[in-house]
C-alpha atoms as a PDB file:
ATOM      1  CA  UNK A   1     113.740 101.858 122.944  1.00  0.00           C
ATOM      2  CA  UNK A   2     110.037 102.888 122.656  1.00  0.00           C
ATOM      3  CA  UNK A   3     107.193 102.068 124.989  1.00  0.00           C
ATOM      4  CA  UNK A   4     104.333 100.425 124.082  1.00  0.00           C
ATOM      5  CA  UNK A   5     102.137 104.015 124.209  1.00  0.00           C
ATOM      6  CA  UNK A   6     104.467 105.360 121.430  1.00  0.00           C
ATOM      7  CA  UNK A   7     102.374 104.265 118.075  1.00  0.00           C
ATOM      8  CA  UNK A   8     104.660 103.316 115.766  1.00  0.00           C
ATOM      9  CA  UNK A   9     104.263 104.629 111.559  1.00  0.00           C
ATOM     10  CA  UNK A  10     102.605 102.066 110.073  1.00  0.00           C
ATOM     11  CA  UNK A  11     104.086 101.724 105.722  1.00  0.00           C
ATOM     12  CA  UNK A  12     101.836  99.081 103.792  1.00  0.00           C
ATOM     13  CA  UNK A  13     103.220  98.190 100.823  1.00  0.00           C
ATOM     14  CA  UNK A  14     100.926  97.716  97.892  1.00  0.00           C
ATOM     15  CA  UNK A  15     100.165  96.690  94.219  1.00  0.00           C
ATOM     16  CA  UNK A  16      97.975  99.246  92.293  1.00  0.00           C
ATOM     17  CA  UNK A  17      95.622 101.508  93.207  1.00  0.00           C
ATOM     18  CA  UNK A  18      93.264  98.978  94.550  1.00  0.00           C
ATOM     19  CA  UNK A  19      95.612  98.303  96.913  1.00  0.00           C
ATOM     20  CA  UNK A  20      96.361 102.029  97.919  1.00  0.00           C
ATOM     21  CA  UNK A  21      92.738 102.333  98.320  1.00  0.00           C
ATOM     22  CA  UNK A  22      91.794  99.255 100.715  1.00  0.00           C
ATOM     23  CA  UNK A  23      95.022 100.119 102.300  1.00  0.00           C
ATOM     24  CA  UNK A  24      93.788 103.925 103.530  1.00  0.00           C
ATOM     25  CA  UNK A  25      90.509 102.334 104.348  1.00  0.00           C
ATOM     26  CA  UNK A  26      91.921  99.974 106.947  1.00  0.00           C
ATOM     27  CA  UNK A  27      94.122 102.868 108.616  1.00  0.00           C
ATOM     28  CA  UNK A  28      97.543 102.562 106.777  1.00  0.00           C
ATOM     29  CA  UNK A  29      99.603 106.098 107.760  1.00  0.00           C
ATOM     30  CA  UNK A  30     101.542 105.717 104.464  1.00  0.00           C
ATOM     31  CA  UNK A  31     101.488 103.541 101.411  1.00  0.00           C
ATOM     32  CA  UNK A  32     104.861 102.229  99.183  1.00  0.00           C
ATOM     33  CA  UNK A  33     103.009 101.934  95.725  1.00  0.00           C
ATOM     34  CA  UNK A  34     104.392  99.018  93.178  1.00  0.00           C
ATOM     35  CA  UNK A  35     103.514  96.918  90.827  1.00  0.00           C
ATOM     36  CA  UNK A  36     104.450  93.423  90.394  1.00  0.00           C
ATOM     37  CA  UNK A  37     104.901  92.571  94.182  1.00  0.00           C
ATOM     38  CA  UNK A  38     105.903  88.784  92.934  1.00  0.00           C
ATOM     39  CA  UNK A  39     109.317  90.772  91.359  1.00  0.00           C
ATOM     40  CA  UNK A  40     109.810  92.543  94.462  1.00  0.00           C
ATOM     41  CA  UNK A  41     108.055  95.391  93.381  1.00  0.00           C
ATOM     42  CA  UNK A  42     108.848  97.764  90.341  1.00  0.00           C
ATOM     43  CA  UNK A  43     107.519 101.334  89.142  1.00  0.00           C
ATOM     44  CA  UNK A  44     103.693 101.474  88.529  1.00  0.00           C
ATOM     45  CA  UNK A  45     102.482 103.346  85.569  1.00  0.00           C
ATOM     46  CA  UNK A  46     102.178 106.636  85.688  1.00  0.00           C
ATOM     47  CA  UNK A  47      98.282 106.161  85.043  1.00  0.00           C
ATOM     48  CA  UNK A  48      98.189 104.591  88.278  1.00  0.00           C
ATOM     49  CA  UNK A  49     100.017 106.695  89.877  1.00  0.00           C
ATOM     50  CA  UNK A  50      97.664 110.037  88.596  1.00  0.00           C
ATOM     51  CA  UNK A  51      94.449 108.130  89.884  1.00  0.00           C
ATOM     52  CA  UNK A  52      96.150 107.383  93.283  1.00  0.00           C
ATOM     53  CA  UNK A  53      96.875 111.189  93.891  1.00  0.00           C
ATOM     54  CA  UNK A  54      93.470 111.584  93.189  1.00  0.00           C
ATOM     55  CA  UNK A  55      92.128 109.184  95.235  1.00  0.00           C
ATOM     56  CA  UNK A  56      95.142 109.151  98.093  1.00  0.00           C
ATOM     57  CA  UNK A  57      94.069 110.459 101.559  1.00  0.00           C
ATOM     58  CA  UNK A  58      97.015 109.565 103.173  1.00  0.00           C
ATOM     59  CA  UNK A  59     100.770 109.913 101.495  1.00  0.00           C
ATOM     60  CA  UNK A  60     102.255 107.074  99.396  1.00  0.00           C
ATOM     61  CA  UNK A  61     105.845 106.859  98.086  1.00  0.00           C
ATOM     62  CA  UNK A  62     106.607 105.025  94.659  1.00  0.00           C
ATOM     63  CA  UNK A  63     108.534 102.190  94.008  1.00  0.00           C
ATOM     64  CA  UNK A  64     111.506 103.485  91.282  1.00  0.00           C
ATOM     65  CA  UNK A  65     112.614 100.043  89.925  1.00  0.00           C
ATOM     66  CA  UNK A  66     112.489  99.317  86.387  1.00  0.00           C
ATOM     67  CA  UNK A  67     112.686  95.395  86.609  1.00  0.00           C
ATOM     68  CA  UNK A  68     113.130  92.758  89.497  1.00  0.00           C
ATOM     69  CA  UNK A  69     116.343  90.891  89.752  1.00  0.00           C
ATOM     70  CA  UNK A  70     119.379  92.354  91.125  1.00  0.00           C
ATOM     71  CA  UNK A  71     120.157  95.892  92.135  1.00  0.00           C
ATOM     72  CA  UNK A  72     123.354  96.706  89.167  1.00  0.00           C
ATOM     73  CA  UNK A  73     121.764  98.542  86.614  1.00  0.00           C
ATOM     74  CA  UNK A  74     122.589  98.985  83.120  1.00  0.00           C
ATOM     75  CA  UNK A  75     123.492 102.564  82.078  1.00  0.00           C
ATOM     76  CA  UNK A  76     120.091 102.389  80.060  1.00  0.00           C
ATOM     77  CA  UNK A  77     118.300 101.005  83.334  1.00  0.00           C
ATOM     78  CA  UNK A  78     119.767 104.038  85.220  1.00  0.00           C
ATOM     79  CA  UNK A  79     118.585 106.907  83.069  1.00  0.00           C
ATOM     80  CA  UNK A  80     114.902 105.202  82.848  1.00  0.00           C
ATOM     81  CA  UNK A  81     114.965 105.846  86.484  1.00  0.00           C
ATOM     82  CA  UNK A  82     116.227 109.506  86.436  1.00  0.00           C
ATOM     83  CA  UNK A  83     112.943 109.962  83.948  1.00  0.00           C
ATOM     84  CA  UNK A  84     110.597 108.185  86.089  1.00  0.00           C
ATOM     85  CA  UNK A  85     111.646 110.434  88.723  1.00  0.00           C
ATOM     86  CA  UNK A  86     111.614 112.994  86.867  1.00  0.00           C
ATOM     87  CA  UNK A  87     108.182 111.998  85.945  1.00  0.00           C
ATOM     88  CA  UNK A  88     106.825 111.813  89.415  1.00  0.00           C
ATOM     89  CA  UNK A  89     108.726 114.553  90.991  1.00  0.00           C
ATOM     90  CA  UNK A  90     106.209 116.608  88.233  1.00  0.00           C
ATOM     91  CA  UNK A  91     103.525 115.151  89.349  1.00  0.00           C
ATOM     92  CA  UNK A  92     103.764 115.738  92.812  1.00  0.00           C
ATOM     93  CA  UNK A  93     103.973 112.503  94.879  1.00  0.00           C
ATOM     94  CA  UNK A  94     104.944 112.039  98.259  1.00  0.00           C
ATOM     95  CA  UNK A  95     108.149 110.305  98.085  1.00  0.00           C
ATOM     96  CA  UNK A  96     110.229 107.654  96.200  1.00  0.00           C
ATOM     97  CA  UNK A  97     111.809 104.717  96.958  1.00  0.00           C
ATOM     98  CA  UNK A  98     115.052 103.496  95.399  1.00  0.00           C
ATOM     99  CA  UNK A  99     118.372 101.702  95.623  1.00  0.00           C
ATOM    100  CA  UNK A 100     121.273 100.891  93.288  1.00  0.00           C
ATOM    101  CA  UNK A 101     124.157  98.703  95.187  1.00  0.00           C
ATOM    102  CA  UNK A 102     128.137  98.127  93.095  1.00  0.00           C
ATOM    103  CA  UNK A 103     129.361  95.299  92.062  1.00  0.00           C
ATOM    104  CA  UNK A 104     131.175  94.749  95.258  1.00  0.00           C
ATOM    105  CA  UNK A 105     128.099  94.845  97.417  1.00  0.00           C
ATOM    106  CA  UNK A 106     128.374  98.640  98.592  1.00  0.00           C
ATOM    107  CA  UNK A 107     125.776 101.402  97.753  1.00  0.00           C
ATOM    108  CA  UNK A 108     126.050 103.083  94.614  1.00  0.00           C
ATOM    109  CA  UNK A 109     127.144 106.660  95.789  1.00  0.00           C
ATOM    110  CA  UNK A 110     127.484 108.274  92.829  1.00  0.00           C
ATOM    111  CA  UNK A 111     123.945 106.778  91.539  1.00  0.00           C
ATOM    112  CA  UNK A 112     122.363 107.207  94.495  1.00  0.00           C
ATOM    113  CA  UNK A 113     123.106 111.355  94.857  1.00  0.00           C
ATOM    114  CA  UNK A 114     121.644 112.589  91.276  1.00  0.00           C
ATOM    115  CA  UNK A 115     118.667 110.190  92.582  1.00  0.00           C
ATOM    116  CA  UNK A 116     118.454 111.902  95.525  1.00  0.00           C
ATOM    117  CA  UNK A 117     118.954 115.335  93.681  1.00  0.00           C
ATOM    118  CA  UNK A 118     116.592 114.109  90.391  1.00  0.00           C
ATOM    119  CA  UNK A 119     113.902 113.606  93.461  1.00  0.00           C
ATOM    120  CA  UNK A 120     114.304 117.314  95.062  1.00  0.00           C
ATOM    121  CA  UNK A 121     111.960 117.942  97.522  1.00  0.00           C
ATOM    122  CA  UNK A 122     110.457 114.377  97.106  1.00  0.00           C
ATOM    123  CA  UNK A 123     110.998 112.064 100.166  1.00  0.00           C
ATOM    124  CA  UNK A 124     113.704 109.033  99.713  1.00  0.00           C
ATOM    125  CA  UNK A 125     113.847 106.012 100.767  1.00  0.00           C
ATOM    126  CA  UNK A 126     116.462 103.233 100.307  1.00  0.00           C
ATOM    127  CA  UNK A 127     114.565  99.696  99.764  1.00  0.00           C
ATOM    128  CA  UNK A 128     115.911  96.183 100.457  1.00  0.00           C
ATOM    129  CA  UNK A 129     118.599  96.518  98.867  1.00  0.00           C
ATOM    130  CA  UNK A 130     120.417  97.967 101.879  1.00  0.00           C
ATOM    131  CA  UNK A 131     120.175  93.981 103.115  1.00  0.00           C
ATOM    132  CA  UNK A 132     122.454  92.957 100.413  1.00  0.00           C
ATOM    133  CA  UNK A 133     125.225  95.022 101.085  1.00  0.00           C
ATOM    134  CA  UNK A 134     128.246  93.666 102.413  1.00  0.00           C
ATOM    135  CA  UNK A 135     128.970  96.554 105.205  1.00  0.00           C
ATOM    136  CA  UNK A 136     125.409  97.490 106.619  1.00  0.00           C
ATOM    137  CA  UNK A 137     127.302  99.885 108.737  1.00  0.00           C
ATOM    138  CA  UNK A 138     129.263 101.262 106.245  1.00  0.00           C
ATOM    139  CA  UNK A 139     126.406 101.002 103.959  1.00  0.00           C
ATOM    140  CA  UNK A 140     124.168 103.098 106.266  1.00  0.00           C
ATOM    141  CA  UNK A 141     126.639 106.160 106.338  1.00  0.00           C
ATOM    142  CA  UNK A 142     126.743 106.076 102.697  1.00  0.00           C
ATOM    143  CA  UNK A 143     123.340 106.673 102.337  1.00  0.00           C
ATOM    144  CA  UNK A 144     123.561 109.352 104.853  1.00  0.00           C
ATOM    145  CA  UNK A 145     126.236 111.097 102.379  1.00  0.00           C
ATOM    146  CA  UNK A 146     123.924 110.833  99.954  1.00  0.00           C
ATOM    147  CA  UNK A 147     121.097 112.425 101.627  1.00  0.00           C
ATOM    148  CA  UNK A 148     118.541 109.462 101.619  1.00  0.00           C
ATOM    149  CA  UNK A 149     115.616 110.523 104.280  1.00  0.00           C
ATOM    150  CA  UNK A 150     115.168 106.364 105.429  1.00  0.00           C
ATOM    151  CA  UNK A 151     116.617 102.859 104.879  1.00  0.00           C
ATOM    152  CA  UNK A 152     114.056  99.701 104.269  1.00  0.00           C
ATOM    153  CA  UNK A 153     115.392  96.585 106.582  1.00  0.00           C
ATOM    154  CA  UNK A 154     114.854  93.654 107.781  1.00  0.00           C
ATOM    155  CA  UNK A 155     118.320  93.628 109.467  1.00  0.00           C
ATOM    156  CA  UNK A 156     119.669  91.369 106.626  1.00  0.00           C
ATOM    157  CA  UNK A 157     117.620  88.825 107.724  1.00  0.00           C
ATOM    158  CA  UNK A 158     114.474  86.897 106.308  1.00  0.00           C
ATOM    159  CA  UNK A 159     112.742  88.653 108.893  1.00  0.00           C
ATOM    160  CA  UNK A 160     113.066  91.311 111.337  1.00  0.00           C
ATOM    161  CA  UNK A 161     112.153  89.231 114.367  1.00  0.00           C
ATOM    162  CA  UNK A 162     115.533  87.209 113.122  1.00  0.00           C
ATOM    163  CA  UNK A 163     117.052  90.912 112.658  1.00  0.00           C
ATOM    164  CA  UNK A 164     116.436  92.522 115.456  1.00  0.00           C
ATOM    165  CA  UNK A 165     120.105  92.892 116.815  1.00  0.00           C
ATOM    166  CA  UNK A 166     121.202  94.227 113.690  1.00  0.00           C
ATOM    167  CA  UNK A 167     118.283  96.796 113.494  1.00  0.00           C
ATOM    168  CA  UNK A 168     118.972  97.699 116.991  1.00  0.00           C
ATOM    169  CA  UNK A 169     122.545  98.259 115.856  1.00  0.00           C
ATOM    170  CA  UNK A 170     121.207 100.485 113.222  1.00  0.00           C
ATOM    171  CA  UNK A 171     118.881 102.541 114.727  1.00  0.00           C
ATOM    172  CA  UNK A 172     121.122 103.764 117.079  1.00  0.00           C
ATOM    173  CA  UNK A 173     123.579 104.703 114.573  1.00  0.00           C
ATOM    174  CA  UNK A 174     121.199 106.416 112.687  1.00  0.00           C
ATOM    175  CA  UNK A 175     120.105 108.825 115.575  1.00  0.00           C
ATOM    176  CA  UNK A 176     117.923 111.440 113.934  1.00  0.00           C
ATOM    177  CA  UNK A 177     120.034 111.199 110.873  1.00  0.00           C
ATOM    178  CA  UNK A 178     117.993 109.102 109.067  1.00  0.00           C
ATOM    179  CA  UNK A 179     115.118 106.805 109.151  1.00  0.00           C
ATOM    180  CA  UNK A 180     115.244 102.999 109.953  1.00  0.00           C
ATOM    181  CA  UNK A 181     112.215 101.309 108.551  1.00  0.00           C
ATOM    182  CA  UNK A 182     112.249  97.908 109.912  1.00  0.00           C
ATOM    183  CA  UNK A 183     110.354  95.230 107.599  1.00  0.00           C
ATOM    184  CA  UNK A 184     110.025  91.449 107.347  1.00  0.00           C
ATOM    185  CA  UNK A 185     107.682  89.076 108.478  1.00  0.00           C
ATOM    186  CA  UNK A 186     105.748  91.437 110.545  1.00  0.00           C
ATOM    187  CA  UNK A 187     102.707  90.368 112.681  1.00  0.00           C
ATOM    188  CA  UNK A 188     100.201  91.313 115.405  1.00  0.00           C
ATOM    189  CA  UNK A 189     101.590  88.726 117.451  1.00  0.00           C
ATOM    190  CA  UNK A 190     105.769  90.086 116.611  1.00  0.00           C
ATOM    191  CA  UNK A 191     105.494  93.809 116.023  1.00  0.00           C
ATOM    192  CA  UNK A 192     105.478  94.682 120.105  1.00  0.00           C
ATOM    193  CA  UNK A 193     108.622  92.532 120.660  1.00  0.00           C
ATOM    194  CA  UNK A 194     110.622  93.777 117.662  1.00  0.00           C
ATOM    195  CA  UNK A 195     109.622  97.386 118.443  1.00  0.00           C
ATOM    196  CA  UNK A 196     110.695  96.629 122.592  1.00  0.00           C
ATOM    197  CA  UNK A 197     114.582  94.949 121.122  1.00  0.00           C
ATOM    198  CA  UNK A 198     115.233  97.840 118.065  1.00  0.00           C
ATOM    199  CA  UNK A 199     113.361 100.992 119.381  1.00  0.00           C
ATOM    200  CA  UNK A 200     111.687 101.238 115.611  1.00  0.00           C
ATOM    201  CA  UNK A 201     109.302 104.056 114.706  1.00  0.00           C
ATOM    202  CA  UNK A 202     108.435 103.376 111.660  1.00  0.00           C
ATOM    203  CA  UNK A 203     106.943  99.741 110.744  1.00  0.00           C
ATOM    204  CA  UNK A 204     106.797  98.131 107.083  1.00  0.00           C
ATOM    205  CA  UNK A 205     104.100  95.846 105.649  1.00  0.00           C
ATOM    206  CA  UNK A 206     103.506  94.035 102.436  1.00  0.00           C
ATOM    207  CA  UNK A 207     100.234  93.678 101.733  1.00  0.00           C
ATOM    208  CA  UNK A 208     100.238  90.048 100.499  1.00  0.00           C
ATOM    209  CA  UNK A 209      97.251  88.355 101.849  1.00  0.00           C
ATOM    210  CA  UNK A 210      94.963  90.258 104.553  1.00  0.00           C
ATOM    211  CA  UNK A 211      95.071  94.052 104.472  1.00  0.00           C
ATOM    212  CA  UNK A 212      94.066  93.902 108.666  1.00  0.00           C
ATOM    213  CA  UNK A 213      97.174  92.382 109.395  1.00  0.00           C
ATOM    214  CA  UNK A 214      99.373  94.747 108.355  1.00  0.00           C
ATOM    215  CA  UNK A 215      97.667  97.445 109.813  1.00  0.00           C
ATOM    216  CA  UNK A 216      97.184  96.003 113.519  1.00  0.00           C
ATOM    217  CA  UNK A 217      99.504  98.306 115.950  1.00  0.00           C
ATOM    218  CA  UNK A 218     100.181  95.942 118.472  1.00  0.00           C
END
C-alpha cells in the first residue's frame, strides 16, 4: 500500500483543448483528451489534437473511440481506429487509450495486439471497458499478452470507493506488469482512503464540473 507522502499521478480527463488547457493550469500531471464526455468520451479531431501539442505542457493521451455505446465494433468501426492511430502515432502524441471487449464479455485479443502494434512507441491504455468484462482477472492478463502499458478501473464498480477490494485485488496482480489506474467518483475527501485500501499510483479524474477537484492530492 502507499503512504500518504507518496504523491500519487494525477490523469484528468477532458473535452477539447479548453479543457487540456485549464487542466495544465490547475496542476494536472497528465491529461486523457476526448470529445463528447456525455458518450463516454470518443476521438477528438485531429485539429484539436494539433493545437493541444502545441499548447500541451504536460503529456495527454487520446481517447481512440469512434462512437459511444458498447465496446463490439463493426469491422468498419475497427479499421477507423487503426487510421486514427495511425493518424496520431504521426503526429506524435503521448499515448492512446483504447479497448475492444467479445461478444462474450472477454477482451478482444486479437483487436487489441495490432492496436497495441498500430500505436508503436505510443503509450496504451485500456479504458472502462476492462469493468465490463466478465473475468477481470482473466481480463487483466489478457491485456498483459497484449502489451497494454495500464488498465482504466473503477473495480467494476460505480465508483472506486465501492471498488476498492477489487482494485486491491488488481494491483497486486499487476505488480510492475502493468498499470492500474483507479477511477470513479474520486474526491478530496475519498482519494486518501482509496489510495490507503488499493495501494494506487496513478489516480483518474473526469473533469465534469470543477477543474480544482480533480486535481486536489489529498
Amino acid at each position: 500500500m502507499v503512504t500518504d507522502a507518496q504523491r500519487p499521478l494525477i490523469e484528468l480527463c477532458v473535452e477539447g483543448i479548453d479543457g487540456l488547457l485549464a487542466a495544465q493550469a490547475a496542476g494536472a500531471d497528465r491529461v486523457e483528451l476526448c470529445a463528447s464526455l456525455v458518450e463516454g468520451g470518443i476521438t477528438p479531431s485531429l485539429g484539436t489534437v494539433r493545437v493541444a501539442l502545441e499548447r500541451a505542457t504536460i503529456p495527454f493521451h487520446v481517447i481512440v473511440r469512434p462512437r459511444g455505446g458498447d465496446f463490439l465494433y463493426s469491422e468498419a468501426e475497427y479499421r477507423s481506429m487503426l487510421a486514427d492511430i495511425g493518424a496520431l502515432r504521426d503526429l506524435g502524441v503521448a499515448g492512446i487509450v483504447v479497448g475492444c471487449l467479445t461478444a462474450d464479455g472477454a477482451i478482444d485479443e486479437a483487436r487489441m495486439s495490432e492496436l497495441v502494434r498500430a500505436a508503436g512507441p505510443l503509450n496504451v491504455t485500456c479504458h472502462r471497458a476492462f469493468d465490463m468484462t466478465r473475468d477481470p482477472a482473466e481480463a487483466l492478463e489478457a491485456l498483459i499478452r497484449c502489451k497494454v502499458g495500464r488498465v482504466l478501473t473503477s473495480g467494476q464498480h460505480d465508483t472506486a470507493l465501492e471498488g476498492v477490494d477489487l482494485l486491491a485485488r488488481l494491483v497486486r496482480q499487476a505488480g510492475a506488469r502493468i498499470i492500474i489506474l483507479g477511477c470513479g467518483g474520486l474526491a478530496p475527501d475519498n482519494i486518501g482512503e482509496v489510495r490507503r485500501q488499493t495501494g494506487l499510483t496513478e489516480m483518474h479524474f473526469a473533469a465534469l464540473a470543477d477543474m480544482r477537484v480533480a486535481v486536489a492530492h489529498g
